[in-house]
C-alpha atoms as a PDB file:
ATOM      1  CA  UNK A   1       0.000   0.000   0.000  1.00  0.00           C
ATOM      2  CA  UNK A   2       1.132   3.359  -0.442  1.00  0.00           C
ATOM      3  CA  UNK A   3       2.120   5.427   2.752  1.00  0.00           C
ATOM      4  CA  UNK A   4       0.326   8.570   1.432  1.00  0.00           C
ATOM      5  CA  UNK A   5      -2.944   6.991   0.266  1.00  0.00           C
ATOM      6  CA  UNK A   6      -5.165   4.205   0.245  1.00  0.00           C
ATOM      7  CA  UNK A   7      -6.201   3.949  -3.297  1.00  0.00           C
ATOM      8  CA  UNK A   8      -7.338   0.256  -3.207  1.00  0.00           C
ATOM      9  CA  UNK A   9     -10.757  -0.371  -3.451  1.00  0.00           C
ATOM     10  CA  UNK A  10     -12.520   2.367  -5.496  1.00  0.00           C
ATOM     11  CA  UNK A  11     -13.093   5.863  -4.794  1.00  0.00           C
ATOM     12  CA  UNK A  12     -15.395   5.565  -1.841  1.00  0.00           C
ATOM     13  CA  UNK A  13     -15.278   8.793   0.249  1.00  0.00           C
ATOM     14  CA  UNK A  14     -11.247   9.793  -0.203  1.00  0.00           C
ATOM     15  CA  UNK A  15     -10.131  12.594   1.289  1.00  0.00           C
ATOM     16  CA  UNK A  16      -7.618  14.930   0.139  1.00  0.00           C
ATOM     17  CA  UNK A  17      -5.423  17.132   2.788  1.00  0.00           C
ATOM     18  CA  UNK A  18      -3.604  19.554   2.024  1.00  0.00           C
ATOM     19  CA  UNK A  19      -1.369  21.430   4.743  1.00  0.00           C
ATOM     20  CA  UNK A  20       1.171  24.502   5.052  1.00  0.00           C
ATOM     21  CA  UNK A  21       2.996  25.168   7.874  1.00  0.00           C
ATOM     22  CA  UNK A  22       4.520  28.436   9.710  1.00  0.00           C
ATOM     23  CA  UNK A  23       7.564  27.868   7.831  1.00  0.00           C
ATOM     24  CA  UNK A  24       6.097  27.784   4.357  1.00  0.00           C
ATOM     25  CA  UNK A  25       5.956  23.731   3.849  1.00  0.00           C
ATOM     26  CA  UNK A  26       3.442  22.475   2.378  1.00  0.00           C
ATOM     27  CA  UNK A  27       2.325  19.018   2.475  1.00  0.00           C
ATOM     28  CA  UNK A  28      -0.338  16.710   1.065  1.00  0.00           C
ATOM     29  CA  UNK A  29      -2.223  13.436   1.639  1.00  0.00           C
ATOM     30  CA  UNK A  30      -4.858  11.257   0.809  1.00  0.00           C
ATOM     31  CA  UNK A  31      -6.774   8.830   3.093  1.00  0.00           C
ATOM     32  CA  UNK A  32     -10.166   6.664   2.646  1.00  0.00           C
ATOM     33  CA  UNK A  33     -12.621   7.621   4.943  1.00  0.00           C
ATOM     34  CA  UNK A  34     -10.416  10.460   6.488  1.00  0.00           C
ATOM     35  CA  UNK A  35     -11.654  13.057   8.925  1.00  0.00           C
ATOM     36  CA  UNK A  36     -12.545  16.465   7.346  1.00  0.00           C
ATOM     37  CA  UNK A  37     -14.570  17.776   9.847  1.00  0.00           C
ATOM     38  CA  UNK A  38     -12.381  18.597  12.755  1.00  0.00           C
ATOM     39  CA  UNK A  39     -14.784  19.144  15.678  1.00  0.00           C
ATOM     40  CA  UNK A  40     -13.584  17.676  18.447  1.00  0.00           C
ATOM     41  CA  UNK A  41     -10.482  18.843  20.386  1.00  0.00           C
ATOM     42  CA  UNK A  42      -6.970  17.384  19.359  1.00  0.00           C
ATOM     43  CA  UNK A  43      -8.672  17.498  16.228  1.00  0.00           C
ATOM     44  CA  UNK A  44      -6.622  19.368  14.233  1.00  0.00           C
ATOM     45  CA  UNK A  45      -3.006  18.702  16.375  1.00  0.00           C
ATOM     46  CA  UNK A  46      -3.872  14.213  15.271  1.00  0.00           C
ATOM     47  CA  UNK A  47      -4.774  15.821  11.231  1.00  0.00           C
ATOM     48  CA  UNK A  48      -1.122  17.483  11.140  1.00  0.00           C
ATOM     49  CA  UNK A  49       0.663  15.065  13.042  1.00  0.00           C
ATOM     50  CA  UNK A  50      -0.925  12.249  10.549  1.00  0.00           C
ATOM     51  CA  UNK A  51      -0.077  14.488   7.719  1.00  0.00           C
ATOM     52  CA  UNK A  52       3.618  14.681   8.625  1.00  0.00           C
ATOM     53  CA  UNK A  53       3.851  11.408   9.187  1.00  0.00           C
ATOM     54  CA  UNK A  54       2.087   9.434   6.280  1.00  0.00           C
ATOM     55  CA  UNK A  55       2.246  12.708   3.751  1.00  0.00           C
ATOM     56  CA  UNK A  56       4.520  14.171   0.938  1.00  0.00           C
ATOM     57  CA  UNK A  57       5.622  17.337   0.744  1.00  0.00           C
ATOM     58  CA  UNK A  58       4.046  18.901  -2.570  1.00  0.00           C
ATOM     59  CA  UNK A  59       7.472  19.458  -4.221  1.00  0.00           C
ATOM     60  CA  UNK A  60       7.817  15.541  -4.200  1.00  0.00           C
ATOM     61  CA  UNK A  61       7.185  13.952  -8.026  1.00  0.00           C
ATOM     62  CA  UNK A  62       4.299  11.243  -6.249  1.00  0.00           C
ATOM     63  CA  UNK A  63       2.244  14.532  -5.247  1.00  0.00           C
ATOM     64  CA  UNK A  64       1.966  15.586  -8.873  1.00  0.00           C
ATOM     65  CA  UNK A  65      -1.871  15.059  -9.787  1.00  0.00           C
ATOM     66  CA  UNK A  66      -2.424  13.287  -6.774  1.00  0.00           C
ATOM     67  CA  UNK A  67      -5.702  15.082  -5.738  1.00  0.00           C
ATOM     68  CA  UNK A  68      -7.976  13.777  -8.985  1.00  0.00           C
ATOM     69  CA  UNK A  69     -11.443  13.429  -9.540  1.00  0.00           C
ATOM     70  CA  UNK A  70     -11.629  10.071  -6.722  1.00  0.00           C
ATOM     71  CA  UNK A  71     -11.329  13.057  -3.799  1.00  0.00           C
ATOM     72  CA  UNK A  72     -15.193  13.982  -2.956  1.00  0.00           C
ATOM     73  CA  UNK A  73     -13.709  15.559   0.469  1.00  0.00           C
ATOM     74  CA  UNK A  74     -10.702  17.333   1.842  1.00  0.00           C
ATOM     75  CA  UNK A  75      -9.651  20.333   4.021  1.00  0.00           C
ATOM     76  CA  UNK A  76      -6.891  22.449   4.223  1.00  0.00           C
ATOM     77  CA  UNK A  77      -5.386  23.411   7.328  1.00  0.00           C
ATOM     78  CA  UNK A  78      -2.772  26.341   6.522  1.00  0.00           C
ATOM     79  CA  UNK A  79      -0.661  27.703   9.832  1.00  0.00           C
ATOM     80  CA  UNK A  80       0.462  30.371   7.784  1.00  0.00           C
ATOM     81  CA  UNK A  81      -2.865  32.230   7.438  1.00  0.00           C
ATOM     82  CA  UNK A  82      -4.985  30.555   9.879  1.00  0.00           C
ATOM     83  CA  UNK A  83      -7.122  28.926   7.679  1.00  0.00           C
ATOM     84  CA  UNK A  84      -9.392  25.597   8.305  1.00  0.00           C
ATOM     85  CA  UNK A  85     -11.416  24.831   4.808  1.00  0.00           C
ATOM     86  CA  UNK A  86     -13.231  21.935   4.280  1.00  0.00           C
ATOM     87  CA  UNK A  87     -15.541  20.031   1.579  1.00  0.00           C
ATOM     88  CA  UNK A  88     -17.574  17.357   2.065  1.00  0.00           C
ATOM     89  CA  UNK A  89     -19.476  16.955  -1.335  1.00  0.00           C
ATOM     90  CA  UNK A  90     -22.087  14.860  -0.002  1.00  0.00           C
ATOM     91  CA  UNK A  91     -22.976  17.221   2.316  1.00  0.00           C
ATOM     92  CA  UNK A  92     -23.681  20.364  -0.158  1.00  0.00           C
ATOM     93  CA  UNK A  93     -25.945  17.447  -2.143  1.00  0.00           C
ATOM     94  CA  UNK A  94     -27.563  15.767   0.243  1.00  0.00           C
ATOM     95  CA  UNK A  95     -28.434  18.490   2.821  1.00  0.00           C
ATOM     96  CA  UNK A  96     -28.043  22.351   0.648  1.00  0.00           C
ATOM     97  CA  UNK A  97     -26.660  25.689   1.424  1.00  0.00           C
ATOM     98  CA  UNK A  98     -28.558  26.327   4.240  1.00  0.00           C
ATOM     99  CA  UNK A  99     -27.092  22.907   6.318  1.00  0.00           C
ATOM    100  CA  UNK A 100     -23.675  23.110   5.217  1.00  0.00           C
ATOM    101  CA  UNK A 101     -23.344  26.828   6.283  1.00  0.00           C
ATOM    102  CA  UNK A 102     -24.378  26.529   9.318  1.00  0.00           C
ATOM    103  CA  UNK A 103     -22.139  23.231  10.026  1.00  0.00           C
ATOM    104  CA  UNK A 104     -19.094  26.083   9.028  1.00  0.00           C
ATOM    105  CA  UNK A 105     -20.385  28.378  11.822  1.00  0.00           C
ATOM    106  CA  UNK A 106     -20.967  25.605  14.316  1.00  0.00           C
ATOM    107  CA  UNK A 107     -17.376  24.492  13.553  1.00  0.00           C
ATOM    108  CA  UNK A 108     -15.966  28.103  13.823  1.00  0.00           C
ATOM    109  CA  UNK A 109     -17.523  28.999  16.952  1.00  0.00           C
ATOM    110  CA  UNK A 110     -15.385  25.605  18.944  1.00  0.00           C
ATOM    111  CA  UNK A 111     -12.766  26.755  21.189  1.00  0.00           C
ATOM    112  CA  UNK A 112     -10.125  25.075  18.926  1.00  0.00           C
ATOM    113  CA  UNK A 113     -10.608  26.825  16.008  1.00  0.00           C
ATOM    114  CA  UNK A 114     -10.380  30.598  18.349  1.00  0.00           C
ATOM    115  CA  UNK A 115      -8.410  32.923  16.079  1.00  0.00           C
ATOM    116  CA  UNK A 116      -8.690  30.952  12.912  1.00  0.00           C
ATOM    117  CA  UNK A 117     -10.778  31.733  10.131  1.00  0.00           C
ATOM    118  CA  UNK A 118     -13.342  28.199   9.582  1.00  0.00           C
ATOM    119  CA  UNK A 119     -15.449  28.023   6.247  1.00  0.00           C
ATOM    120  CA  UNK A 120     -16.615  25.622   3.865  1.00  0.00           C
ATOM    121  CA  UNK A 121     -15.095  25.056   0.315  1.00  0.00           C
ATOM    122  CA  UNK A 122     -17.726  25.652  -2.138  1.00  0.00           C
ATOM    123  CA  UNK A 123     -14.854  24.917  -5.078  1.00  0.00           C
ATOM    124  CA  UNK A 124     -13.891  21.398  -4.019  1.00  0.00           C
ATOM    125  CA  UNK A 125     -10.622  20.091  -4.873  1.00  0.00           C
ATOM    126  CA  UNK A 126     -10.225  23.615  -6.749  1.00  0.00           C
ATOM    127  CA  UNK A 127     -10.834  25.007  -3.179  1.00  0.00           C
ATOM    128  CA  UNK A 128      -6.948  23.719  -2.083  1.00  0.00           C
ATOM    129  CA  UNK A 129      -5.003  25.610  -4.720  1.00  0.00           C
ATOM    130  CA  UNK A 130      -7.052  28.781  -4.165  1.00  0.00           C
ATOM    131  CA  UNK A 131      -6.356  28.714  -0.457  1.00  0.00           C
ATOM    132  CA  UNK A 132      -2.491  27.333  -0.428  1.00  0.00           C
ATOM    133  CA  UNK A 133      -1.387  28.526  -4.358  1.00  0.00           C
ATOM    134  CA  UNK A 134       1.346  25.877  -3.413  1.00  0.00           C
ATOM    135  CA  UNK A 135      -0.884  23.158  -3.809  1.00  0.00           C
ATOM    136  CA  UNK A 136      -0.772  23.555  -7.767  1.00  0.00           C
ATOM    137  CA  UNK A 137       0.474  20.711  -8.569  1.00  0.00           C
ATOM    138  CA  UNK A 138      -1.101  18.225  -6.277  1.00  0.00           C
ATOM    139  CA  UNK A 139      -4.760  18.690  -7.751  1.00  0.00           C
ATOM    140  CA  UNK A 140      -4.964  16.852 -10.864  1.00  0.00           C
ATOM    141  CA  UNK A 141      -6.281  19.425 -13.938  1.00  0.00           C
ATOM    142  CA  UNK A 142      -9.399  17.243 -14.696  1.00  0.00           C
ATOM    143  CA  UNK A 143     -10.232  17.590 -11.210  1.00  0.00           C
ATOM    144  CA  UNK A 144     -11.133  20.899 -11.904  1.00  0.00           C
ATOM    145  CA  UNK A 145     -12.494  21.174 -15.227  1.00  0.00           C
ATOM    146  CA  UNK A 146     -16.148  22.935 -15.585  1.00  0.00           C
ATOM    147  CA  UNK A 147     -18.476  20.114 -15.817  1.00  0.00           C
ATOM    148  CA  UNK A 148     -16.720  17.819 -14.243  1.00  0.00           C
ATOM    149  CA  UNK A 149     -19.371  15.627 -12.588  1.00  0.00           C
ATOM    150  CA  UNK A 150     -17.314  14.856  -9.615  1.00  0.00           C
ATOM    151  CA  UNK A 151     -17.044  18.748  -9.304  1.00  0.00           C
ATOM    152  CA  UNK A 152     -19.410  19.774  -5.795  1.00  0.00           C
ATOM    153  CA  UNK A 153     -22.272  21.242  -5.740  1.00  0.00           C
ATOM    154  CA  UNK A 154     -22.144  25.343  -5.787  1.00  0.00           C
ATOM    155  CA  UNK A 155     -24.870  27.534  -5.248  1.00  0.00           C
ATOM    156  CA  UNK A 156     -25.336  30.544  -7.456  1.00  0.00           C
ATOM    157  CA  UNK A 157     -22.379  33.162  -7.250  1.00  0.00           C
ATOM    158  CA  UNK A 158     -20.243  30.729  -5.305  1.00  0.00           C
ATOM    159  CA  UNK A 159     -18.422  28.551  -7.091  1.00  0.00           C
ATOM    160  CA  UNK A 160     -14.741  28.824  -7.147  1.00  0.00           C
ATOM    161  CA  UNK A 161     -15.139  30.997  -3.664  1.00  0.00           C
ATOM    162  CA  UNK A 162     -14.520  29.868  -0.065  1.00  0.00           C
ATOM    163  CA  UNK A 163     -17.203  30.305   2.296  1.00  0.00           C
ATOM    164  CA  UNK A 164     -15.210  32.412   5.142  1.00  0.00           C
ATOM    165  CA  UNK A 165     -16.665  32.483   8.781  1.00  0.00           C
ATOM    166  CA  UNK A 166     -14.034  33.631  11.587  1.00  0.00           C
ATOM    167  CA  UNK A 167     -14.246  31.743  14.151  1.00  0.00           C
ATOM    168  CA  UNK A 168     -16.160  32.504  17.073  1.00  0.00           C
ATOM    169  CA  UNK A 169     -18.310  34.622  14.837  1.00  0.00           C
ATOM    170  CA  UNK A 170     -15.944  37.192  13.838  1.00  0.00           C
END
């Protein structure tokens, strides 16, 4: 098996990570069935510890195109900015705008997340590039073609564009 992702078995609910550190790094990993909604506490210090562990960074040949269409979730957690994103395309599907935003502010308002700025990614895999530019490579280029079906849902006026919630409201 790979260390960096478990592509055996289909493309049941992979998640795609993507993380940058203080110091500019930036990192990437795949997992089936990974967490992307980091709720609890330790949350986020297990995600990043996992990460470094099990990941590549993004310079590394393996990460080109790794993110492709088989990712219907990720997040990107990125130190330098203080930025938690998340998609969950099931979730935008299955339960609409109104459900998923208020997951984001539920998520932003948790003690963890105090001085970071928690949203949901209405552009998917696209989502990772536009919030760590680093990322480039990693997300494959049919990944983010218009029409692609694996592409998330988007209400009007939001696609490509992160939903942004500070947390604790501000």
């Amino acid at each position: 098996m790979d260390p960096v992702d478990d592509r055996e078995g289909g493309m049941s609910h992979r998640t795609a990570y993507v993380l940058r550190l203080v110091d500019g790094s930036c990192w990437t990993m795949g997992k089936k069935w990974g967490d992307w909604y980091l709720a609890r506490e330790g949350d986020r210090d297990r995600i990043v510890e996992s990460i470094l562990r099990d990941g590549m960074v993004v310079s590394d040949d393996r990460a080109r195109d790794f993110v492709d269409t088989g990712f219907c979730r990720g997040l990107v957690l990125d130190f330098v900015t203080r930025r938690y994103r998340y998609f969950n395309r099931d979730d935008a599907l299955q339960h609409g705008v109104g459900y998923v935003e208020s997951a984001a502010l539920r998520l932003a308002s948790a003690p963890e997340w105090e001085g970071w700025e928690v949203g949901y990614a209405w552009g998917g895999r696209e989502g990772l590039v536009e919030a760590v530019p680093e990322a480039g490579p990693v997300v494959a280029r049919e990944a983010v073609e218009e029409g692609n079906p694996w592409t998330p849902y988007c209400p009007p006026g939001t696609a490509g564009s992160w939903t942004g919630i500070h947390s604790n409201g501000r």
